[in-house]
Protein backbone atom coordinates (compact mmCIF):
# COMPACT_ATOMS: atom_id res chain seq x y z
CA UNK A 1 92.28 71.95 140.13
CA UNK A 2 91.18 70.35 136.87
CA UNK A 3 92.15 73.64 134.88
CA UNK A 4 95.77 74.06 136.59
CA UNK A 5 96.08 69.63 135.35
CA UNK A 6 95.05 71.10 131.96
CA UNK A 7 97.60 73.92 131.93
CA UNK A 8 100.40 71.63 133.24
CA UNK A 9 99.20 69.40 130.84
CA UNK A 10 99.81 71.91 128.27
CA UNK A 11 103.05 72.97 129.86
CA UNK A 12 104.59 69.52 129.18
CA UNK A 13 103.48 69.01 125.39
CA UNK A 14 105.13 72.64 125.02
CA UNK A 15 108.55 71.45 126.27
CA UNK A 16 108.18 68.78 124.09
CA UNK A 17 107.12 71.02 121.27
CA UNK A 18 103.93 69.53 120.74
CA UNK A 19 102.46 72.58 120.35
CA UNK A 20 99.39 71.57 118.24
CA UNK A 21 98.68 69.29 121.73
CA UNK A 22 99.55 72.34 123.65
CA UNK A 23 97.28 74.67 122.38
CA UNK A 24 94.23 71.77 122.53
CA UNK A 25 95.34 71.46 126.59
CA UNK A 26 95.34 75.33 127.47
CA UNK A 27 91.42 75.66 125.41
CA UNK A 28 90.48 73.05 127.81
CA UNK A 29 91.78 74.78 130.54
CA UNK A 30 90.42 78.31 129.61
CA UNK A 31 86.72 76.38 128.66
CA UNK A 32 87.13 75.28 132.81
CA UNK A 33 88.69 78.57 134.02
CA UNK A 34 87.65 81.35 131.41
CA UNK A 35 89.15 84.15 133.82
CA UNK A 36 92.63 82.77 134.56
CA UNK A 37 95.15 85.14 132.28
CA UNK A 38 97.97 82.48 132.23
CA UNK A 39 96.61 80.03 130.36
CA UNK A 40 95.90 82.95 127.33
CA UNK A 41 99.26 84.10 127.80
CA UNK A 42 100.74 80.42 127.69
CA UNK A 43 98.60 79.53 124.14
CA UNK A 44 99.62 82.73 123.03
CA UNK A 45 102.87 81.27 122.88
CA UNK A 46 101.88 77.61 121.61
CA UNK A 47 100.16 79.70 118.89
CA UNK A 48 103.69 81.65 118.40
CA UNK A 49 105.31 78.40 117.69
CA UNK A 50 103.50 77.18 114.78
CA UNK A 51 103.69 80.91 113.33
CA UNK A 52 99.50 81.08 113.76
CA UNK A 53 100.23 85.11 114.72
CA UNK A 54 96.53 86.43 114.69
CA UNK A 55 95.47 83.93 116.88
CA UNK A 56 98.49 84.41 119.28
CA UNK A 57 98.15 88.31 118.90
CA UNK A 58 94.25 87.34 120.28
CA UNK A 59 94.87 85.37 123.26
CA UNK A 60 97.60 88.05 123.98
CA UNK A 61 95.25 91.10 124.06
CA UNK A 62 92.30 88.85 125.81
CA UNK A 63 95.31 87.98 128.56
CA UNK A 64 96.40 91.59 128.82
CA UNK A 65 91.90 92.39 129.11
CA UNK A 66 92.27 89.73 132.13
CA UNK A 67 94.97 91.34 133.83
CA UNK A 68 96.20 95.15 132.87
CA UNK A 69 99.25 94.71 135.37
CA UNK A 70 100.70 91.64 133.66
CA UNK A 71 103.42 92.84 131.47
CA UNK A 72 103.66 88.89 129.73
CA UNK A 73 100.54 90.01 127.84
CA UNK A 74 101.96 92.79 126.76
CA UNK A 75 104.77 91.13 125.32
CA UNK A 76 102.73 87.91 123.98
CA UNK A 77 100.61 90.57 121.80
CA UNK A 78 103.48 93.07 120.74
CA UNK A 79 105.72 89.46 119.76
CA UNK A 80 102.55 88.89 117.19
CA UNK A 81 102.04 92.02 115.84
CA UNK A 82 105.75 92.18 115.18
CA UNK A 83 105.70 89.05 113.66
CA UNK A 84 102.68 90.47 111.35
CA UNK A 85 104.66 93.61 110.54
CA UNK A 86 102.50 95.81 112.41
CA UNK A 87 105.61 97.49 113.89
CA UNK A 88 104.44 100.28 115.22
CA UNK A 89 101.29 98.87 116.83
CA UNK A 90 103.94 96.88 118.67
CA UNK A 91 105.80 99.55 120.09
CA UNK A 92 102.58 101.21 121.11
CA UNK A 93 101.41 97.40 122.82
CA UNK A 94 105.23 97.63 124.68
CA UNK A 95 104.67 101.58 125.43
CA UNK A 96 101.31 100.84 127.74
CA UNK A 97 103.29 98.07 129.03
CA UNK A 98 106.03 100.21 130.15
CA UNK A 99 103.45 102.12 131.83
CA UNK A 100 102.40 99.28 134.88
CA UNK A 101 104.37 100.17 138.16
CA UNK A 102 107.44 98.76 139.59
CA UNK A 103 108.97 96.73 136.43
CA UNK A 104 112.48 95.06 137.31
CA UNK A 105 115.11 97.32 135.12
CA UNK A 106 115.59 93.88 133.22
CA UNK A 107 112.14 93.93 131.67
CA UNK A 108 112.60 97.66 131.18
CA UNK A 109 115.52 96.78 129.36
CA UNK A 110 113.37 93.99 127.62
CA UNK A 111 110.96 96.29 126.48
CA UNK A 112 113.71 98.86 125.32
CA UNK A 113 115.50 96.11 122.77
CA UNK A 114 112.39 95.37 121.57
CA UNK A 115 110.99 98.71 120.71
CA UNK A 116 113.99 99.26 118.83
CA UNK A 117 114.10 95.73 116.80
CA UNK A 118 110.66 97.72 115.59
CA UNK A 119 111.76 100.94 115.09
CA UNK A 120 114.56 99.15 113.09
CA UNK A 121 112.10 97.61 111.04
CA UNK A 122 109.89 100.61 110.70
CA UNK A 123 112.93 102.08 109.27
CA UNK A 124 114.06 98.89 106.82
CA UNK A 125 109.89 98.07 105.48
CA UNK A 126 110.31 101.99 104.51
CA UNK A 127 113.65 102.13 102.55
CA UNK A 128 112.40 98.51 100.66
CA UNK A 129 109.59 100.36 99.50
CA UNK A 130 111.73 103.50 98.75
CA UNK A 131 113.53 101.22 96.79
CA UNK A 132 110.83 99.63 94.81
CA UNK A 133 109.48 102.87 93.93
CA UNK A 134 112.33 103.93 92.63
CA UNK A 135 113.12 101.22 90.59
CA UNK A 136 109.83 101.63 89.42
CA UNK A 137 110.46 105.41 87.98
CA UNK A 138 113.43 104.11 87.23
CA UNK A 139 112.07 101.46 84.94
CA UNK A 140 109.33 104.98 83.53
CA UNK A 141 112.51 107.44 82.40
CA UNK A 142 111.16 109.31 85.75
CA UNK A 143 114.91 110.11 86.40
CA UNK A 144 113.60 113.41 88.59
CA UNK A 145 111.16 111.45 90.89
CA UNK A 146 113.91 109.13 90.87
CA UNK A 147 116.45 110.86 92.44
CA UNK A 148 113.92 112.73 94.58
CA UNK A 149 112.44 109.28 96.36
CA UNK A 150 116.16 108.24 97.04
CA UNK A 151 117.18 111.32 98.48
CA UNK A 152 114.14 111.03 100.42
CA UNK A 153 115.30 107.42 101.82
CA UNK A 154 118.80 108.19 102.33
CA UNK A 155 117.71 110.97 105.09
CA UNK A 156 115.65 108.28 106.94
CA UNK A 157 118.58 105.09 106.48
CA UNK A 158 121.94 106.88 105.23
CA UNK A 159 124.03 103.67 105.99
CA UNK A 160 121.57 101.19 104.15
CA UNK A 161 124.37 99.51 101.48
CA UNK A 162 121.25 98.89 98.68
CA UNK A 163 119.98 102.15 98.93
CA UNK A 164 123.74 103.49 98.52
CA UNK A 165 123.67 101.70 95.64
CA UNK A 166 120.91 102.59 93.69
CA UNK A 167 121.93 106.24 94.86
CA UNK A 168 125.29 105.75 93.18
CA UNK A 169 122.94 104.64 89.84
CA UNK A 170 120.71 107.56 90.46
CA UNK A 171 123.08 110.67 90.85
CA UNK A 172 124.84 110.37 87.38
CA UNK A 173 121.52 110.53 85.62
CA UNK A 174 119.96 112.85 87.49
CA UNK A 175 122.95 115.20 87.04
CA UNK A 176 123.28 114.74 82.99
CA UNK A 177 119.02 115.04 83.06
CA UNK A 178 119.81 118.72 84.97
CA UNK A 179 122.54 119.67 82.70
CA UNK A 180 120.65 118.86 79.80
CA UNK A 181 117.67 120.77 81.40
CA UNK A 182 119.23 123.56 82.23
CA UNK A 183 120.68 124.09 78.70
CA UNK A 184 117.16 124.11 76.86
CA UNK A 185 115.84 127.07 80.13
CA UNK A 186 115.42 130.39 79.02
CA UNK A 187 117.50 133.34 80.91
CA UNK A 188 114.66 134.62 82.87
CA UNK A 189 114.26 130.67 83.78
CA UNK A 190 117.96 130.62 85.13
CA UNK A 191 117.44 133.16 86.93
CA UNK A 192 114.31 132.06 88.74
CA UNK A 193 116.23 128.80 89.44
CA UNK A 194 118.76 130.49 90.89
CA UNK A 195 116.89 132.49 93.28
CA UNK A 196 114.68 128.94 94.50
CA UNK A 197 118.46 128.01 94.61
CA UNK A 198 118.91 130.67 97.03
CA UNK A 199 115.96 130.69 98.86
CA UNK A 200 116.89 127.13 99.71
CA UNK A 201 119.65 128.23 101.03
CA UNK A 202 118.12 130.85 103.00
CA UNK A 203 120.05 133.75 101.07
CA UNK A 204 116.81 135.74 101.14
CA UNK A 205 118.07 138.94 100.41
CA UNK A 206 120.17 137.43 97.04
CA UNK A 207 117.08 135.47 96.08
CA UNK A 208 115.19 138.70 96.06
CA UNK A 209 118.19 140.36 93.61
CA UNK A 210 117.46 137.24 91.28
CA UNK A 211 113.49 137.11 91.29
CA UNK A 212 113.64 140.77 90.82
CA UNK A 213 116.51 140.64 87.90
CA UNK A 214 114.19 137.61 86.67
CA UNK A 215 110.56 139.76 86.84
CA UNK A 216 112.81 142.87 85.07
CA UNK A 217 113.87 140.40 82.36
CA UNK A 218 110.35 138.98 81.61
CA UNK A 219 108.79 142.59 81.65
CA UNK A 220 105.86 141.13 82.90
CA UNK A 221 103.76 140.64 86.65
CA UNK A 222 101.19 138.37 84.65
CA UNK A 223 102.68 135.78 82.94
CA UNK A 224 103.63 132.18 84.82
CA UNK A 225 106.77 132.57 85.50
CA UNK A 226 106.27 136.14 86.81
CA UNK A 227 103.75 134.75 88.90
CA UNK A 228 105.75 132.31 89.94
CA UNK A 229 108.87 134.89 90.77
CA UNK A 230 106.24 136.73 92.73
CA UNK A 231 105.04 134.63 95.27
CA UNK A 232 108.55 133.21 95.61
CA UNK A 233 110.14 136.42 96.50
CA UNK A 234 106.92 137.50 98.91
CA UNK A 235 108.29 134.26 100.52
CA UNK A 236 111.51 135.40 100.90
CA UNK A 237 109.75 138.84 102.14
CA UNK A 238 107.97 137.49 104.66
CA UNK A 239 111.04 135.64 106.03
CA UNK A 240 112.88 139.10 106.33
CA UNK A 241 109.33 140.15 108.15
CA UNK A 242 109.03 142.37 105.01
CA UNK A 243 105.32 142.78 105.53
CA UNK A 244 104.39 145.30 103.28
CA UNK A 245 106.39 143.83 100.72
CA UNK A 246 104.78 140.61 101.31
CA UNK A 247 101.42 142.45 100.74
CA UNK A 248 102.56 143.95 97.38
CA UNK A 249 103.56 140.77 95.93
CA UNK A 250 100.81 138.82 96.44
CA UNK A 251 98.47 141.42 95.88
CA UNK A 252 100.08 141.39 91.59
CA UNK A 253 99.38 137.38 91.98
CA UNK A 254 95.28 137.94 93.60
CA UNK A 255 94.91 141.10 90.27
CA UNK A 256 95.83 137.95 87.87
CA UNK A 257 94.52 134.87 89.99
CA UNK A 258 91.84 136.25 92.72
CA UNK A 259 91.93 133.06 94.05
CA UNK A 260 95.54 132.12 94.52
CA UNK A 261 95.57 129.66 97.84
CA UNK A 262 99.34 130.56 98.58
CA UNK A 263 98.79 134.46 97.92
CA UNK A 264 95.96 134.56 100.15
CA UNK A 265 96.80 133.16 102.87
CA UNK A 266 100.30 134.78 102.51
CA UNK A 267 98.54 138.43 102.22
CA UNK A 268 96.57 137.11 105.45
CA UNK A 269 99.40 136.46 107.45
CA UNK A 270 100.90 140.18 106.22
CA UNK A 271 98.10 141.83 107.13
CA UNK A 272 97.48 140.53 110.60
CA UNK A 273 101.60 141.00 110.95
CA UNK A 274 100.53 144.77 110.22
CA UNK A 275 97.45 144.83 112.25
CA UNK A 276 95.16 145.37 109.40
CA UNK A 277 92.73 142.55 111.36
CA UNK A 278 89.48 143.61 108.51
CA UNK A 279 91.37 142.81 105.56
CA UNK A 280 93.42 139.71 106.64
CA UNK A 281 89.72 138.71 107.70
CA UNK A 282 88.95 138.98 104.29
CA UNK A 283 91.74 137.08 102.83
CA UNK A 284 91.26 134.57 105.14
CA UNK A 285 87.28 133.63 104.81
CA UNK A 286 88.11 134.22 100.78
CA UNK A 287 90.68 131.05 101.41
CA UNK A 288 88.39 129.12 103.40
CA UNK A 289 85.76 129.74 100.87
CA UNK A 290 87.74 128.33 98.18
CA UNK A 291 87.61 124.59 100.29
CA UNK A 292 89.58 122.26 101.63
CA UNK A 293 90.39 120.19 98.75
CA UNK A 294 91.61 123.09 96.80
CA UNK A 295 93.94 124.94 100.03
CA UNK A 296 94.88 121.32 101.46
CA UNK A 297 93.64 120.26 105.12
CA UNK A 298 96.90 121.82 107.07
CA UNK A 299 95.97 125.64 105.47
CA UNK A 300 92.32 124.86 106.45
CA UNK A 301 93.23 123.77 109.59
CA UNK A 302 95.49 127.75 109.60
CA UNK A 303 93.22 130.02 108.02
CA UNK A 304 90.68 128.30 110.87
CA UNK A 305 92.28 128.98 113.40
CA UNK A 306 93.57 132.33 112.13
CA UNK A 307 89.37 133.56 111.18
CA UNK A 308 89.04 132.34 115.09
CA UNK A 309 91.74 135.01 116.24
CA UNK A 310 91.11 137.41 113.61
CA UNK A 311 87.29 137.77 114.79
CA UNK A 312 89.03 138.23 118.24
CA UNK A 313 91.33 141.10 117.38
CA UNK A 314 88.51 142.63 115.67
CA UNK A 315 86.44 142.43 118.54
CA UNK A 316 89.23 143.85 120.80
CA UNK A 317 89.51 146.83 118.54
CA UNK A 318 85.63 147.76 118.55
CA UNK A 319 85.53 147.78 122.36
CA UNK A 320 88.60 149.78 122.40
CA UNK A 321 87.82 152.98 119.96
């Protein structure tokens, strides 16, 4: 009885927005009833008034620890954490909430609103730093990286007016920066632009004509650029499922640079396309050899799991012949 006085207490200095007087009412009640989840939830919220949003975001996840089927918690902890801008720890807080049985379609509906006030501001805390950083390159002559980061926001928030904006700044630099790139490129340069062009695209078969016209041009399957022209058109290969074309180009890159990350693993993926299991094998424990902080974590993670099946296949074929 002397907790509930305490939380009633509590209740009417809340009303009257004495929330300082509040908070001091519901400790005494939680120091006399420790296990009751209300009076957590209810200085969660006294805590929420005077913008003190670590300490509400505490008594929120101790109330939700006290009672898993109480979706209040749930909402007292994902209000702090929004408040915080930890956005997306909200929506997972109002995702287990969603989870307890038998919610009324209002607080479903509750819960909906809210997730997306967070997703909204997932979306707006990325474009302000999209902005900022490309002010930034901006302010460096990085006109490229410029153009590149706003592209990169306007695919996440196309209707955000600022980033619009400093689009509209962007683009007519970036374009007079190409043209006056372009000018100073060789022709064997053009023409290995114009077949990434195409490969963009996915006009394999004309980005082939133009690496090949390119690698013609440069009389050369050593030098950077014909490296470069190489591996780019055993892409576009190995999108056609060109396999043994695949193999040929990367095998010129591994005869200059034995250990080329993207030609091995490209050869590996040829090889096990043509059943050649031994020598994919090889390419593959060549990559992994090379480590992951030269290949990158995701073509570890690849050439893992493709040693994994590779040993399998091998395996298959001994038992078989």
């Amino acid at each position: 009885m002397a907790a509930a006085a305490k939380k009633a207490e509590g209740n009417d200095h809340f009303r009257a927005k004495r929330f300082e007087d509040a908070i001091a009412s519901y400790t005494e009640a939680i120091n006399l009833s420790p296990d009751d989840y209300t009076f957590y939830s209810n200085r969660s919220a006294a805590y929420a008034a005077i913008g003190q949003w670590e300490k509400a975001a505490e008594d929120g996840q101790t109330c939700i620890t006290k009672n898993r089927e109480w979706i209040k918690g749930y909402f007292r902890l994902a209000t702090a954490q929004q408040n915080m801008g930890q956005y997306q720890a909200a929506i997972d807080t109002l995702t287990r909430g969603k989870a307890i049985a038998n919610l009324p379609q209002q607080t479903r509906d509750e819960i909906a609103n809210k997730v997306s006030e967070c997703r909204a501001a997932i979306v707006e805390q990325h474009t302000q730093a999209v902005i900022e950083e490309t002010q930034k390159l901006l302010n460096n002559n990085d006109i490229p990286a410029a153009y590149k980061m706003v592209q990169a926001g306007m695919q996440k928030d196309p209707n955000n007016a600022s980033l619009q904006r400093l689009k509209a700044q962007v683009e007519p630099q970036f374009e007079q920066f190409e043209r006056s790139r372009k000018a100073s490129l060789s022709r064997t340069e053009l023409l290995k632009e114009e077949g990434d062009a195409l490969f963009k695209q996915a006009s394999f078969e004309l980005a082939i004509e133009k690496y090949t016209a390119c690698l013609q041009a440069e009389g050369s399957t050593t030098s950077p650029l014909a490296i470069k022209c190489l591996l780019n058109r055993s892409a576009c290969h190995k999108q056609l499922s060109n396999f043994n074309a695949v193999i040929d180009d990367t095998s010129y890159v591994l005869e200059e640079q034995p250990e080329n990350p993207k030609a091995l693993i490209r050869r590996a993926q040829a090889f096990e396309a043509c059943e050649r299991y031994r020598l994919a094998l090889q390419d593959v424990r060549t990559a992994l050899g090379l480590g992951i902080s030269v290949i990158g974590q995701q073509n570890y993670g690849l050439c893992t799991s493709m040693q994994g099946r590779l040993e399998r296949a091998i395996k298959i074929d001994r038992a078989q012949s």
